[in-house]
Protein backbone atom coordinates (compact mmCIF):
# COMPACT_ATOMS: atom_id res chain seq x y z
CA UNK A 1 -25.00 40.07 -11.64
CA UNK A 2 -22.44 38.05 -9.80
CA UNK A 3 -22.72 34.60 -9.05
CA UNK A 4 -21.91 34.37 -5.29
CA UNK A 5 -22.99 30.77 -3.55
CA UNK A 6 -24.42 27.24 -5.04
CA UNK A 7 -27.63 26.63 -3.39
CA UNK A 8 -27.57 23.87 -0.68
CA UNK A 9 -30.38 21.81 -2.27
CA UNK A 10 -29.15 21.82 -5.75
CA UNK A 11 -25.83 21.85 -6.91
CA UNK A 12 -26.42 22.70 -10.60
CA UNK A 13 -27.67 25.93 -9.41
CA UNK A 14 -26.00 29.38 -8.27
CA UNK A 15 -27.19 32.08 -6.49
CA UNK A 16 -26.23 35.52 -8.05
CA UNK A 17 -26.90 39.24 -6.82
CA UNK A 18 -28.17 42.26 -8.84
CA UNK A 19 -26.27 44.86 -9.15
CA UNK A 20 -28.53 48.36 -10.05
CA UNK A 21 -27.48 51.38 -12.03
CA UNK A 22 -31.01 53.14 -11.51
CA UNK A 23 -31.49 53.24 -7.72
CA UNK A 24 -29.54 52.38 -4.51
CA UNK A 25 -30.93 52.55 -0.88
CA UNK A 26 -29.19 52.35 2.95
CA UNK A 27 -28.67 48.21 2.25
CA UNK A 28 -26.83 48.18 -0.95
CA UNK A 29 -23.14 48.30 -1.52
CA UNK A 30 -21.87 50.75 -3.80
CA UNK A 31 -19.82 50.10 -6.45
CA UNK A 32 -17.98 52.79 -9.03
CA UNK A 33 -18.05 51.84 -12.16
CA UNK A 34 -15.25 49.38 -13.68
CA UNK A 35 -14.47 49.07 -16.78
CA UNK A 36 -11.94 45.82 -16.31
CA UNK A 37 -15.14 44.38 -14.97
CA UNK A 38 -17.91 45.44 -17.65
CA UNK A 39 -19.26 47.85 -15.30
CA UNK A 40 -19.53 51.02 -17.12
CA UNK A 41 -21.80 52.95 -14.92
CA UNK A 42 -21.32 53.64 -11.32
CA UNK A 43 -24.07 51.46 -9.35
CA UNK A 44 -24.84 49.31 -6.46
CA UNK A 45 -24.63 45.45 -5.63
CA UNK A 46 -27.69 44.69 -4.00
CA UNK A 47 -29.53 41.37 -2.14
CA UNK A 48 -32.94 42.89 -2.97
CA UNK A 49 -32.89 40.93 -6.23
CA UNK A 50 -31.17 37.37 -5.50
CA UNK A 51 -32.02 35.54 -8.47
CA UNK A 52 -31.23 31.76 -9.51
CA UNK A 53 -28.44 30.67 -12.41
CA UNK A 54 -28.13 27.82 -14.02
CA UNK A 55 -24.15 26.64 -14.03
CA UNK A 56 -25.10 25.39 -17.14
CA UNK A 57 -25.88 28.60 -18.45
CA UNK A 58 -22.99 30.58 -16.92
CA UNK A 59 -20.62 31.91 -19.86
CA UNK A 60 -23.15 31.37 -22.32
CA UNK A 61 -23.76 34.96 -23.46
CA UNK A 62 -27.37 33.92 -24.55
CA UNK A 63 -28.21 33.79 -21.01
CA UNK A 64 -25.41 34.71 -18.52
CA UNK A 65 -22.41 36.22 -20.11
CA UNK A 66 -19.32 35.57 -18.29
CA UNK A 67 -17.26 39.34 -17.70
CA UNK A 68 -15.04 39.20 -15.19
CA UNK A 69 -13.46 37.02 -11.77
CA UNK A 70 -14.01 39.42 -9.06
CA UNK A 71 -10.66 40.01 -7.18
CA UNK A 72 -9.55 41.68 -3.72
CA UNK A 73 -11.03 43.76 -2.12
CA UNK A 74 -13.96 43.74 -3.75
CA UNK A 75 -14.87 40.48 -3.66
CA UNK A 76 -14.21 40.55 -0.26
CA UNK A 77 -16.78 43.47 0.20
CA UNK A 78 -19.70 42.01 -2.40
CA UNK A 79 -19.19 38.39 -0.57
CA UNK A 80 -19.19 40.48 2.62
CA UNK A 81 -22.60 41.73 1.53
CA UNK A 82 -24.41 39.01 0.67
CA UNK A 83 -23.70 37.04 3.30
CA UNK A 84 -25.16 39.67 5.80
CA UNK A 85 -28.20 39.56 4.30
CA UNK A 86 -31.24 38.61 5.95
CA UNK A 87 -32.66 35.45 4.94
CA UNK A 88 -36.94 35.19 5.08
């Protein structure tokens, strides 16, 4: 999971994308595995499965261990990603 944006209504609050091992389709960026990152499997970031953090929370490795920063390129490619999602 990668925390990506703070929502707009709440500022205590992050929005972070999935990223899948199991399945990929046409709308999900791939991503090899990475061991620098904690990735050890080659999988996909995906939108399907935005889900709500607490900033709170983020680091504690009860709920939302911190791994990794995300650097260039890729975090110019998941950013990328999210941000041309579709929004209901």
């Amino acid at each position: 999971m990668v925390c990506v944006a703070e929502l707009p209504t709440n500022g205590y609050i992050w929005s972070a994308m999935s990223r899948t091992t199991s399945v990929g389709n046409g709308e999900d960026l791939i991503s090899p595995a990475d061991t620098s990152l904690g990735l050890t499997e080659d999988g996909w970031w995906t939108y399907r499965y935005l889900r709500s953090v607490k900033k709170r929370w983020t680091g504690d490795p009860t709920w939302c261990d911190y791994k990794a920063t995300l650097t260039e390129p890729l975090l110019g490619a998941v950013m990328a990603h999210y941000m041309s999602r579709n929004d209901p």
